[in-house]
N, C-alpha and C. Protein backbone atom coordinates (compact mmCIF):
# COMPACT_ATOMS: atom_id res chain seq x y z
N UNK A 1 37.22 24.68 -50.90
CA UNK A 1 37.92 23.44 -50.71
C UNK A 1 37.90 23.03 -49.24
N UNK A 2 38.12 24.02 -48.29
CA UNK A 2 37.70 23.88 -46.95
C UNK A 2 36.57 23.01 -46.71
N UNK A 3 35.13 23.73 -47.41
CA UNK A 3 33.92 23.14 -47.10
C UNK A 3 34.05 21.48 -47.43
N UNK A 4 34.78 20.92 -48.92
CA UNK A 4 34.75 20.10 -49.02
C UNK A 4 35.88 18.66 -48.39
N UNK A 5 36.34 19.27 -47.49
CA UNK A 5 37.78 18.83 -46.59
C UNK A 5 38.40 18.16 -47.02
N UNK A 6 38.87 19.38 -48.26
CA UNK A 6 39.51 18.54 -48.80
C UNK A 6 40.94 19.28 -49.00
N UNK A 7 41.03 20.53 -47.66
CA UNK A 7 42.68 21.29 -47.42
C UNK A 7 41.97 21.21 -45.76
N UNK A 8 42.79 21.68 -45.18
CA UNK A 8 42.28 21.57 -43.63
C UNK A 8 41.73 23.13 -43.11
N UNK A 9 41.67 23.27 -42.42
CA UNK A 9 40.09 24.44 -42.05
C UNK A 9 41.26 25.22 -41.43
N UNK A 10 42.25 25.48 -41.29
CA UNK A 10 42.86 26.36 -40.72
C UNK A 10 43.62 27.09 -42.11
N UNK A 11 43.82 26.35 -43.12
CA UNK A 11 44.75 26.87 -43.69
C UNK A 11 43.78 28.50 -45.13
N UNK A 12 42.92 28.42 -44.89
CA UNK A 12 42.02 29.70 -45.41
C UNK A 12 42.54 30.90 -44.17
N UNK A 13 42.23 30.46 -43.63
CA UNK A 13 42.56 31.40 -41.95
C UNK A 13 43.79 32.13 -42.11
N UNK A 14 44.58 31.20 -43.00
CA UNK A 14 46.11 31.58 -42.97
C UNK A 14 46.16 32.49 -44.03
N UNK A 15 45.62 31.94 -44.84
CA UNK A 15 45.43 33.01 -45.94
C UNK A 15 45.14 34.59 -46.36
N UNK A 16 44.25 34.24 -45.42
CA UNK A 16 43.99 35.98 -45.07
C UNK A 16 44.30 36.68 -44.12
N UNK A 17 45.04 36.25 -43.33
CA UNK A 17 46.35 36.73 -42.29
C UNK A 17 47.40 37.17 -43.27
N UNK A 18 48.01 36.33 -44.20
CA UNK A 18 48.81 36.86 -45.03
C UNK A 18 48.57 38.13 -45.69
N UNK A 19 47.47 37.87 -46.37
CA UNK A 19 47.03 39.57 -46.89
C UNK A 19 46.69 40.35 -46.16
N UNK A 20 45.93 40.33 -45.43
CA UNK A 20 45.89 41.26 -43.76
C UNK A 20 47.58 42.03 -43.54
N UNK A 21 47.97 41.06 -43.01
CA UNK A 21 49.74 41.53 -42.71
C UNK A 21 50.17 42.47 -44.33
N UNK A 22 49.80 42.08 -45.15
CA UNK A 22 50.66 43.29 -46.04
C UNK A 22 49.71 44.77 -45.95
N UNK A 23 48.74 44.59 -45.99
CA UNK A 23 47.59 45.63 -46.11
C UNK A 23 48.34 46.78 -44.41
N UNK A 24 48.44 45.91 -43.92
CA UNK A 24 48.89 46.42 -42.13
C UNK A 24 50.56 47.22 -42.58
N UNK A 25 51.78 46.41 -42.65
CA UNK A 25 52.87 47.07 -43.15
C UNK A 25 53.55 46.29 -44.28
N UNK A 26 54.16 47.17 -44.79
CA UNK A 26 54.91 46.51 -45.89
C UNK A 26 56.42 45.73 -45.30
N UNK A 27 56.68 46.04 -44.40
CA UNK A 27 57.85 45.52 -43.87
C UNK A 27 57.39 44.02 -42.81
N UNK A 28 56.35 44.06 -43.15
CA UNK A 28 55.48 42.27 -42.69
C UNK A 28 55.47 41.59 -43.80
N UNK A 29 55.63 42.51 -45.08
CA UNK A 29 55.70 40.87 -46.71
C UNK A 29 56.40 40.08 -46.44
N UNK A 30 57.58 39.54 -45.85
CA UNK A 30 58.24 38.29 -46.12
C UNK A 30 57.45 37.61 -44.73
N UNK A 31 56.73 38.39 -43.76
CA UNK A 31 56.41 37.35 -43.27
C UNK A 31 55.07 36.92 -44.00
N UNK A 32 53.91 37.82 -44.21
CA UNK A 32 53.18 37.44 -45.25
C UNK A 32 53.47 36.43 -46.36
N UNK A 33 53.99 36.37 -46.71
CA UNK A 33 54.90 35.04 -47.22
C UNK A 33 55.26 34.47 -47.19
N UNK A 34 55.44 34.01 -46.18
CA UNK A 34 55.59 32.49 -45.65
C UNK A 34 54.49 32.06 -45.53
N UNK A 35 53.29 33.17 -44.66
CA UNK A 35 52.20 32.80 -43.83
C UNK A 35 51.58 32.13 -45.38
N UNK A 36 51.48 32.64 -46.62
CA UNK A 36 50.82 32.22 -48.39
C UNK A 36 51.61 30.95 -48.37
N UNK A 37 52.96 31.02 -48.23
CA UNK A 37 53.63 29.88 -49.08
C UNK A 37 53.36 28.38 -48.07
N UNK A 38 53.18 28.37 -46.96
CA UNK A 38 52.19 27.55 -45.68
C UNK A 38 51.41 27.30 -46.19
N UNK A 39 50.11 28.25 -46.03
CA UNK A 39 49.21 27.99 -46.79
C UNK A 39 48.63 27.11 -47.77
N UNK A 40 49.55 27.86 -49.17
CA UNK A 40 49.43 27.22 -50.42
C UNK A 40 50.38 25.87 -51.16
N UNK A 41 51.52 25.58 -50.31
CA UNK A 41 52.34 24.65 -50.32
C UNK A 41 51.68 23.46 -51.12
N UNK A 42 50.71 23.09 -50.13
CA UNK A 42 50.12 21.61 -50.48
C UNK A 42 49.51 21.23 -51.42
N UNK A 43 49.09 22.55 -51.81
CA UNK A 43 48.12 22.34 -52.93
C UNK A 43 48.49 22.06 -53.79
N UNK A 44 50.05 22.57 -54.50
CA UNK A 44 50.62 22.73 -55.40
C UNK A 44 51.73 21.51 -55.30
N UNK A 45 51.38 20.55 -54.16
CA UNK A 45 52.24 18.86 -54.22
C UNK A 45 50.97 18.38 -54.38
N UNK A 46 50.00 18.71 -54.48
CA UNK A 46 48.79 17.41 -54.67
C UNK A 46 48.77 17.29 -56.12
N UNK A 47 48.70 18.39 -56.98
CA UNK A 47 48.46 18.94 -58.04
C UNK A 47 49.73 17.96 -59.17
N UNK A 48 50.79 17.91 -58.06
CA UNK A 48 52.57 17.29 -58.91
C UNK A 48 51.88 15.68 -58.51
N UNK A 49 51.65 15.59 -57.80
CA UNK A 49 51.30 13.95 -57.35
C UNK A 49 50.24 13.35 -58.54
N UNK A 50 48.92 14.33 -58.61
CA UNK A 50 47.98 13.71 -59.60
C UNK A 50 48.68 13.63 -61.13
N UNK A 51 49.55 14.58 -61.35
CA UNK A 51 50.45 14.57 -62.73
C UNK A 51 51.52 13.28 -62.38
N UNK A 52 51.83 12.52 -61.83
CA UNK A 52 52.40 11.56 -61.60
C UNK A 52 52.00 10.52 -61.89
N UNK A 53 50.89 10.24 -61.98
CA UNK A 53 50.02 9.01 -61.99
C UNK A 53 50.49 7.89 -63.27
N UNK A 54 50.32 7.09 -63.46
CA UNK A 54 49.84 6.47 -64.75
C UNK A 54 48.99 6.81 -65.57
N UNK A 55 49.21 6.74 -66.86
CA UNK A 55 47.95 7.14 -67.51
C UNK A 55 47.46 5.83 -68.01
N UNK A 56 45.99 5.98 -68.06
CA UNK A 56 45.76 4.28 -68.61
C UNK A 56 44.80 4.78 -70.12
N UNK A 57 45.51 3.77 -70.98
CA UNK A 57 44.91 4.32 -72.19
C UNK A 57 43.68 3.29 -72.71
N UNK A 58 42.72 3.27 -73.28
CA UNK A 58 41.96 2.51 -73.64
C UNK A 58 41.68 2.38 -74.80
N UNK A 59 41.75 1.26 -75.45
CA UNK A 59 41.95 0.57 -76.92
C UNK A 59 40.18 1.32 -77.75
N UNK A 60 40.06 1.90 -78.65
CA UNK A 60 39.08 1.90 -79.08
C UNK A 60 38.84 1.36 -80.37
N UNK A 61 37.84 0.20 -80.37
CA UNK A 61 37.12 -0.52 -81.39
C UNK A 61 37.17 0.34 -82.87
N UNK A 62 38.09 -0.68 -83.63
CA UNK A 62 37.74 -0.22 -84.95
C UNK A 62 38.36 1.08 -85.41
N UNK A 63 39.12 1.71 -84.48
CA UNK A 63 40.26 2.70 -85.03
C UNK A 63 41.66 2.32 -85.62
């Protein structure tokens, strides 16, 4: 999604800092978790936004 810019180029980066940091100590998960929930935030309001939409229905002939 990076390649296609269509999340911003830092936020992969972040991503695997997060898992990095747990792999490193376990007493870094909540920050690891933030560093994911940063991360992955947006994705998961783009996702509520496209379910928002209108739906447009189209009449089909002869049904």
């Amino acid at each position: 999604m990076a390649a296609l810019r269509r999340i911003a180029a830092w936020r992969p980066a972040v991503v695997v800092a997060g898992v990095v940091l747990t792999g490193v100590s376990l007493d870094l998960l909540p920050v690891a978790g933030l560093l994911l929930l940063l991360a992955l935030a947006p994705l998961g309001r783009r996702a509520g936004d496209r379910d928002r939409r209108p739906r447009t229905v189209t009449a089909v002939p002869g049904s």
